[in-house]
PDB file of N, CA and C in Angstrom:
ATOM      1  N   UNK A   1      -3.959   2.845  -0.469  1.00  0.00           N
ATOM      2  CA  UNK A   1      -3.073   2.200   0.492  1.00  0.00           C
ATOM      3  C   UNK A   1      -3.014   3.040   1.754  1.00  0.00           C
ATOM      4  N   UNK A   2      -2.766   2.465   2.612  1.00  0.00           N
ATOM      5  CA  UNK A   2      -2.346   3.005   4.188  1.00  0.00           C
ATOM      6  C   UNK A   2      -1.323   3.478   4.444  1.00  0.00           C
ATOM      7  N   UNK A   3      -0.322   3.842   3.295  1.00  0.00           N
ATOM      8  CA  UNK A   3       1.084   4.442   3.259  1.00  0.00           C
ATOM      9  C   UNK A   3       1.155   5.680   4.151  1.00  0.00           C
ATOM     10  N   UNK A   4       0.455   6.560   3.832  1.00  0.00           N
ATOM     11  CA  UNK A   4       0.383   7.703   4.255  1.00  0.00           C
ATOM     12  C   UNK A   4      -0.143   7.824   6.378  1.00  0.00           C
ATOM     13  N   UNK A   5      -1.103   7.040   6.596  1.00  0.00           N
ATOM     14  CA  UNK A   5      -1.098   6.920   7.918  1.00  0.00           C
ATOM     15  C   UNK A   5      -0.475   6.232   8.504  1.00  0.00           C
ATOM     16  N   UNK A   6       0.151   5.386   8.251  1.00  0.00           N
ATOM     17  CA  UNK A   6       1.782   4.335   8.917  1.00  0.00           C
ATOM     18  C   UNK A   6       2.810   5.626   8.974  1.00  0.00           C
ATOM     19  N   UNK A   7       2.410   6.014   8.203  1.00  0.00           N
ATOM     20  CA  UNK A   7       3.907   7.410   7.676  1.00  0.00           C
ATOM     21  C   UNK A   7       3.591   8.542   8.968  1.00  0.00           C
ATOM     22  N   UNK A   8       2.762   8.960   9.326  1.00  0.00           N
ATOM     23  CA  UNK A   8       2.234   9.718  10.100  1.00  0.00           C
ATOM     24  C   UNK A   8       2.363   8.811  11.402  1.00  0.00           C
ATOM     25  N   UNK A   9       2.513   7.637  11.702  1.00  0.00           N
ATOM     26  CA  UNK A   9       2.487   7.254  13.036  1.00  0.00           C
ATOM     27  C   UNK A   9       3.643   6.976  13.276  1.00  0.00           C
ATOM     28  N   UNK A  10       4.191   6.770  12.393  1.00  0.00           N
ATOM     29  CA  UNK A  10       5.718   6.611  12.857  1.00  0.00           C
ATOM     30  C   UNK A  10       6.038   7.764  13.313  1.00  0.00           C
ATOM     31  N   UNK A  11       6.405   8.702  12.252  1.00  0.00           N
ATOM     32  CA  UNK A  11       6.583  10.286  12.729  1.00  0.00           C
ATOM     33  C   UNK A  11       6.206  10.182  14.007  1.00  0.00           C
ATOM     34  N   UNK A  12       4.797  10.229  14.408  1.00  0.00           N
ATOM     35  CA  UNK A  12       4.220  11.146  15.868  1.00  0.00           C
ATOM     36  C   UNK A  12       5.308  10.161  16.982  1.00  0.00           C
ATOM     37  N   UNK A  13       5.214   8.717  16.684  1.00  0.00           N
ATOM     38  CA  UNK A  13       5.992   7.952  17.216  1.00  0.00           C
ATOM     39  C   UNK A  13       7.281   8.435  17.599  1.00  0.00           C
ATOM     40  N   UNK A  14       7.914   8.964  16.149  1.00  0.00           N
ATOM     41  CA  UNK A  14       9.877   9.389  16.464  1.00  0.00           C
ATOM     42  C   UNK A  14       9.697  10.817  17.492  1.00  0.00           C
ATOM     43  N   UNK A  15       8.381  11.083  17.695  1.00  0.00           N
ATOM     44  CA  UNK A  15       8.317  12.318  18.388  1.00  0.00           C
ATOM     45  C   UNK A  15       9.161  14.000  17.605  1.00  0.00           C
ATOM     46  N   UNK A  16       8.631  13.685  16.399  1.00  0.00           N
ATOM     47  CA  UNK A  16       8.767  14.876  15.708  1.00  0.00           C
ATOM     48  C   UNK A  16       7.985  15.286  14.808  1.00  0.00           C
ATOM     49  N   UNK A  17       8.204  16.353  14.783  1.00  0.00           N
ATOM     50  CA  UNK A  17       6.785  17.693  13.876  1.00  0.00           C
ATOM     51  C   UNK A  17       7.169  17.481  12.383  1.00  0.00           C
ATOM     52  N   UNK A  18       5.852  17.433  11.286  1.00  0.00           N
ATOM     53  CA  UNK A  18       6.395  17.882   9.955  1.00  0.00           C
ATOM     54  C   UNK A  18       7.525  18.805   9.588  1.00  0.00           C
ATOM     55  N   UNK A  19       7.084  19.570  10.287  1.00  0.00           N
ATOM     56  CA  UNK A  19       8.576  20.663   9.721  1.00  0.00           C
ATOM     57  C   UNK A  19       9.978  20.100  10.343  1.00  0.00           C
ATOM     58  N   UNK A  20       9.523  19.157  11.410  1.00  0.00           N
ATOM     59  CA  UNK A  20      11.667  18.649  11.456  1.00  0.00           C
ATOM     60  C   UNK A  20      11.606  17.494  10.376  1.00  0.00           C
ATOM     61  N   UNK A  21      11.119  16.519  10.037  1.00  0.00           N
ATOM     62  CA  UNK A  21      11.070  15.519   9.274  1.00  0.00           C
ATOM     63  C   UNK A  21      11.467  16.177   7.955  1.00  0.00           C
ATOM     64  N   UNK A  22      10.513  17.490   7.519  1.00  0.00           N
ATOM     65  CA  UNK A  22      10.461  17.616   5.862  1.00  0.00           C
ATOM     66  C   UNK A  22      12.270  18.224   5.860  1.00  0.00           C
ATOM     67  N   UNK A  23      12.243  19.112   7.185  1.00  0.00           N
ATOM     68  CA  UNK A  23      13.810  19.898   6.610  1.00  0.00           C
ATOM     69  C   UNK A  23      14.579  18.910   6.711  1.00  0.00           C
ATOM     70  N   UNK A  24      14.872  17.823   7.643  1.00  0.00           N
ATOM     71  CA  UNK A  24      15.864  16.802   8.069  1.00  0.00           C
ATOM     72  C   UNK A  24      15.953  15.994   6.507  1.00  0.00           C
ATOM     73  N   UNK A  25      14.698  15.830   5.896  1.00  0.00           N
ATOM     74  CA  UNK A  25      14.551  15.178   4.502  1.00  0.00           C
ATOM     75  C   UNK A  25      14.819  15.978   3.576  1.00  0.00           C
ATOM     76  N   UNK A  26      14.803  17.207   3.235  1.00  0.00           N
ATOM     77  CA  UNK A  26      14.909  17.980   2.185  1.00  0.00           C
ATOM     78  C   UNK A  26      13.894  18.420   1.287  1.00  0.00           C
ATOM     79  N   UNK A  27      12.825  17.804   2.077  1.00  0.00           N
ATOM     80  CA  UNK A  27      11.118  17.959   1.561  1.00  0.00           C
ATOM     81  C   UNK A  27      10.692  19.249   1.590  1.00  0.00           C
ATOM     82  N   UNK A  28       9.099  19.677   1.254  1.00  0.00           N
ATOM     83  CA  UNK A  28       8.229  20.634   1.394  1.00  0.00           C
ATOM     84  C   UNK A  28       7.579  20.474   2.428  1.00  0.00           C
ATOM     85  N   UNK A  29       7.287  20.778   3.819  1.00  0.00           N
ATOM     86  CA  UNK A  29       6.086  20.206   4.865  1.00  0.00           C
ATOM     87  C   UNK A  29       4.920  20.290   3.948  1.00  0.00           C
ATOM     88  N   UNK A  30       4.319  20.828   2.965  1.00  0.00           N
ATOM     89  CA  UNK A  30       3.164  20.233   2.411  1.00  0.00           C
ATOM     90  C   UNK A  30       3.255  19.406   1.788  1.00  0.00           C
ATOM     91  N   UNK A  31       4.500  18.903   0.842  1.00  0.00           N
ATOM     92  CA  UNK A  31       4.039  17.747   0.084  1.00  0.00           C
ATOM     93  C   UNK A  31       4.138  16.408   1.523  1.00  0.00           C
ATOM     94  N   UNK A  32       5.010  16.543   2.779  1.00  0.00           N
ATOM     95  CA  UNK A  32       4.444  15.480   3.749  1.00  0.00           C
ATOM     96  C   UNK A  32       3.588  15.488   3.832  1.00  0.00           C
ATOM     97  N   UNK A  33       3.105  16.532   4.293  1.00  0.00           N
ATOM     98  CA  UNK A  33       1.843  16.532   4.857  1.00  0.00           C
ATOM     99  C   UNK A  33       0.215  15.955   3.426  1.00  0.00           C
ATOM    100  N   UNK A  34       0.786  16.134   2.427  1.00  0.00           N
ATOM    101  CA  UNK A  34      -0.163  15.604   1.163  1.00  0.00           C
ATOM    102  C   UNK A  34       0.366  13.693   1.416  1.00  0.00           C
ATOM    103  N   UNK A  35       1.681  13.316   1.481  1.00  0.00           N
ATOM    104  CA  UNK A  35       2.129  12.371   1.953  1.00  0.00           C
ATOM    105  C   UNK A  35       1.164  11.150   2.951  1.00  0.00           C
ATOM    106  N   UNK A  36       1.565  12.064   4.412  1.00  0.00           N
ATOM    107  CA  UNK A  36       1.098  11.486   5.697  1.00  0.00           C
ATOM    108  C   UNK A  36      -1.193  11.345   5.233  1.00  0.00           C
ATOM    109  N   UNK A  37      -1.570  11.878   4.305  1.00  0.00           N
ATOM    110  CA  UNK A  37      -2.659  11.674   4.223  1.00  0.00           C
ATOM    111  C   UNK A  37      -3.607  11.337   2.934  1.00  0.00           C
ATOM    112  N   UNK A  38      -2.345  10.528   2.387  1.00  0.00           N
ATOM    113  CA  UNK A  38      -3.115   9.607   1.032  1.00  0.00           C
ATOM    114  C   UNK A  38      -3.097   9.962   0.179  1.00  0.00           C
ATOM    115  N   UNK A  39      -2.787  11.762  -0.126  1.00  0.00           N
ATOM    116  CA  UNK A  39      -3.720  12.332  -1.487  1.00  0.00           C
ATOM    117  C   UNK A  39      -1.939  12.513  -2.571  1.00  0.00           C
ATOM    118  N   UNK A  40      -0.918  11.636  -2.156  1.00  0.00           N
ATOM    119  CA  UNK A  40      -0.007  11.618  -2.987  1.00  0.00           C
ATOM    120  C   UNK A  40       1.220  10.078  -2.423  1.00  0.00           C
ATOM    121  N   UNK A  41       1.325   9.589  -4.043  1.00  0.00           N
ATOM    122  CA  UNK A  41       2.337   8.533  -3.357  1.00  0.00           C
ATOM    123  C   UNK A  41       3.813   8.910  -3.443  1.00  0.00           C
ATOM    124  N   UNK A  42       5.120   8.407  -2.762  1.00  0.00           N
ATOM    125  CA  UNK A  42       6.453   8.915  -2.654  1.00  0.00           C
ATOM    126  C   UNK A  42       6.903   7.883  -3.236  1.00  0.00           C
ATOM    127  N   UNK A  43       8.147   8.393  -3.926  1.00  0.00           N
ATOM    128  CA  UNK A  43       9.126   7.596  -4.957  1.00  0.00           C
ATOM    129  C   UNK A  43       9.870   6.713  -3.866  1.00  0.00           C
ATOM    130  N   UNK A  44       9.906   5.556  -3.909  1.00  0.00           N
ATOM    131  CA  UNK A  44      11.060   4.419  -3.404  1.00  0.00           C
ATOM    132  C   UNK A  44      11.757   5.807  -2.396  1.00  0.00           C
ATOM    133  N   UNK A  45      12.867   6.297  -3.581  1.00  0.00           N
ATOM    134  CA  UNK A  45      13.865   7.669  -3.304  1.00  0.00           C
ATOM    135  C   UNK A  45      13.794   7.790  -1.946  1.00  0.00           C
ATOM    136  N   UNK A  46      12.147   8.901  -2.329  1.00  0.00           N
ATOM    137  CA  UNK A  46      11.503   9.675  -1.582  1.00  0.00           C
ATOM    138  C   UNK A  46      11.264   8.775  -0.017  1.00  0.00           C
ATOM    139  N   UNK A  47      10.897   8.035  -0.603  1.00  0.00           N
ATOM    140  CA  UNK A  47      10.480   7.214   1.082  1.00  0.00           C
ATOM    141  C   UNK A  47      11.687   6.774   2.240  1.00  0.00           C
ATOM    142  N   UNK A  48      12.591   6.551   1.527  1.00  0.00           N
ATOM    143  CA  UNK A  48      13.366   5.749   1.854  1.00  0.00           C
ATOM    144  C   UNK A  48      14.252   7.117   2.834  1.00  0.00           C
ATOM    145  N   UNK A  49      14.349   8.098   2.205  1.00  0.00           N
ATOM    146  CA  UNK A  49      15.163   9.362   3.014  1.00  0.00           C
ATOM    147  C   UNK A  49      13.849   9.733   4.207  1.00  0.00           C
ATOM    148  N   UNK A  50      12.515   9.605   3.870  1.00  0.00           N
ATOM    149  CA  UNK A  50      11.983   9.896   5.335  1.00  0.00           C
ATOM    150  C   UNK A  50      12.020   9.388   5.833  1.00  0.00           C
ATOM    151  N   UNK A  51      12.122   7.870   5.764  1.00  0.00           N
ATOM    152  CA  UNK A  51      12.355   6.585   6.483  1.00  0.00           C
ATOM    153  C   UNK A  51      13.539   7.787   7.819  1.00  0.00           C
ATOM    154  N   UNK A  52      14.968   7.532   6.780  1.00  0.00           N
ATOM    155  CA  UNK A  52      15.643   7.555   7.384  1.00  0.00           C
ATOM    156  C   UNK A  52      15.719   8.133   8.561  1.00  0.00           C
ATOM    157  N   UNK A  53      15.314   9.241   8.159  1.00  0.00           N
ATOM    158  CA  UNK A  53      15.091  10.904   9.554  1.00  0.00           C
ATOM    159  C   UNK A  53      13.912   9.693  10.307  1.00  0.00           C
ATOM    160  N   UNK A  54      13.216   9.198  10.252  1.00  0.00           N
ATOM    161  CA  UNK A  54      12.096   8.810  11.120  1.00  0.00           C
ATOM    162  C   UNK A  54      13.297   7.416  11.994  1.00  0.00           C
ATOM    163  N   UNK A  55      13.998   7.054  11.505  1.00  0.00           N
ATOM    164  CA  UNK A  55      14.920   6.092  12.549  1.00  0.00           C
ATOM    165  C   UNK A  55      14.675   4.629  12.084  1.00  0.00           C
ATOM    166  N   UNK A  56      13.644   4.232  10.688  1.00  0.00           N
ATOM    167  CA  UNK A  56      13.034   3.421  10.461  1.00  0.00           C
ATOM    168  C   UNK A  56      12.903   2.711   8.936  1.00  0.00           C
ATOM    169  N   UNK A  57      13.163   1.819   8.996  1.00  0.00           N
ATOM    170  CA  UNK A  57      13.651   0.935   7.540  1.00  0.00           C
ATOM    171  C   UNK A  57      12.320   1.232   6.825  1.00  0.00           C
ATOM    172  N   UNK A  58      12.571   1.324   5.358  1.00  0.00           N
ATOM    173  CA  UNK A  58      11.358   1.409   4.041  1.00  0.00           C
ATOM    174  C   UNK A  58      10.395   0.521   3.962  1.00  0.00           C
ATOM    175  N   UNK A  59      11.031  -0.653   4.560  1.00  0.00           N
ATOM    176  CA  UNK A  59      10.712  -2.120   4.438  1.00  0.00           C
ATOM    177  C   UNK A  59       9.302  -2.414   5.283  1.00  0.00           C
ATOM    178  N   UNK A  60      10.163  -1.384   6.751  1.00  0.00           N
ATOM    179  CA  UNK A  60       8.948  -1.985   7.620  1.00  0.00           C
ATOM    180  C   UNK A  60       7.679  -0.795   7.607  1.00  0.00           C
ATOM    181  N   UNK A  61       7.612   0.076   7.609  1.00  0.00           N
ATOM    182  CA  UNK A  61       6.950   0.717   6.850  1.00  0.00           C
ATOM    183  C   UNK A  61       5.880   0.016   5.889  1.00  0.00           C
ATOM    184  N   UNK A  62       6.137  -0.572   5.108  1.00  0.00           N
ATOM    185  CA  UNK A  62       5.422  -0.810   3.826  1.00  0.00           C
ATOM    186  C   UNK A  62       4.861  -2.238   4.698  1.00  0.00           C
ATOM    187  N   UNK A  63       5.715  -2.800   5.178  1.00  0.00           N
ATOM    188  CA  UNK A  63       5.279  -3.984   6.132  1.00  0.00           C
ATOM    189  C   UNK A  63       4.064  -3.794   6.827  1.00  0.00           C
ATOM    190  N   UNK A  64       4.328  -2.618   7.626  1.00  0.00           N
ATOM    191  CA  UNK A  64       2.895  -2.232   8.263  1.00  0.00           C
ATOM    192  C   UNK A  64       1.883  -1.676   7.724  1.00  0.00           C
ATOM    193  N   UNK A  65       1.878  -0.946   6.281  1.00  0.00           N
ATOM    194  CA  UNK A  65       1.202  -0.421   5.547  1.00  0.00           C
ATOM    195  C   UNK A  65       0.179  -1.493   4.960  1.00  0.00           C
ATOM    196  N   UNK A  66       1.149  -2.604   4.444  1.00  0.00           N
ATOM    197  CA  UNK A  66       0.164  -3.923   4.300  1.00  0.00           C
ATOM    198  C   UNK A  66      -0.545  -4.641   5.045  1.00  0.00           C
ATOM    199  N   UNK A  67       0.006  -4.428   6.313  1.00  0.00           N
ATOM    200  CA  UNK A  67      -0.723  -5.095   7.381  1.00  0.00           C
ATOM    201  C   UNK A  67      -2.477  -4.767   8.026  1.00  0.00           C
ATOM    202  N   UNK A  68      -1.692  -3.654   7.465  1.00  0.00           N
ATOM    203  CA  UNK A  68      -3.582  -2.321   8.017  1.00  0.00           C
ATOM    204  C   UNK A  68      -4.501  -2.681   6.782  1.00  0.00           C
ATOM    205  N   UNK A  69      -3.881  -2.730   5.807  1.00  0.00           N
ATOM    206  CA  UNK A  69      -4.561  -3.043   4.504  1.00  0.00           C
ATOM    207  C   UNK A  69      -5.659  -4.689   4.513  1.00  0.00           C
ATOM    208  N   UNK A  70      -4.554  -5.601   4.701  1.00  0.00           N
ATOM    209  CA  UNK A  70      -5.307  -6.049   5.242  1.00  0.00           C
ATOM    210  C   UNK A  70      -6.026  -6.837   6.304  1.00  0.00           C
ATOM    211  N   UNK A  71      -5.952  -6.136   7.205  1.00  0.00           N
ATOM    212  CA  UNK A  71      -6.771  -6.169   7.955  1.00  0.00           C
ATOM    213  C   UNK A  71      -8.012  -5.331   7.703  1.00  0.00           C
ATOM    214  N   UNK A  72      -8.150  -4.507   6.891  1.00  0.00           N
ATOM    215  CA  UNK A  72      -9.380  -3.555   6.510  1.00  0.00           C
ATOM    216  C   UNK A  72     -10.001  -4.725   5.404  1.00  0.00           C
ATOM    217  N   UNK A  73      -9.373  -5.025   4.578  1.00  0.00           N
ATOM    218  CA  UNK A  73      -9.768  -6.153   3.588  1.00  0.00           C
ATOM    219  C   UNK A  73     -10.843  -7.660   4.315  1.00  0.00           C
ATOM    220  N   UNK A  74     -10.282  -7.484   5.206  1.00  0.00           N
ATOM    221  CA  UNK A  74     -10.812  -9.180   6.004  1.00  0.00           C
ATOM    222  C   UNK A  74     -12.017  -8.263   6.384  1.00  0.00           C
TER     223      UNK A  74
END
C-alpha cells in the first residue's frame, strides 16, 4: 500500500520534521521513518495520533492512500 508515502506528504505538507511529528506523537523517529516508507504498517491507534499532530483526519489519509493505489493499478 501507499500508506507510508501519503504519510510522508502530508508531514512535508504540515511543514514538519520526523522528529517534531514522532515527539508530538509519542513515537520513535525510526519507527516513522520505517512508517513514512512501507517497510512497516501502523495500528488504527497508531495512525490516528499521527494523523492528529499532522492536522489531518485517518480517514483522509487512507482516502488518498487508495487513491494512488489505484491509480498505479489502472
Amino acid at each position: 500500500m501507499d500508506l507510508g508515502t501519503e504519510l510522508k506528504k502530508a508531514r512535508e505538507d504540515a511543514d514538519l520534521t520526523q522528529e517534531e511529528v514522532s515527539a508530538a506523537a509519542g513515537i520513535d523517529r525510526a519507527y516513522l521513518s520505517l512508517l513514512e516508507n512501507d517497510h512497516k504498517s501502523p495500528t488504527v491507534d497508531m495512525l490516528v495520533r499521527i494523523c492528529k499532530v499532522l492536522g489531518l483526519p485517518a480517514s483522509e489519509l487512507l482516502a488518498r492512500a487508495e487513491r494512488r493505489q489505484r491509480r498505479k493499478s489502472s
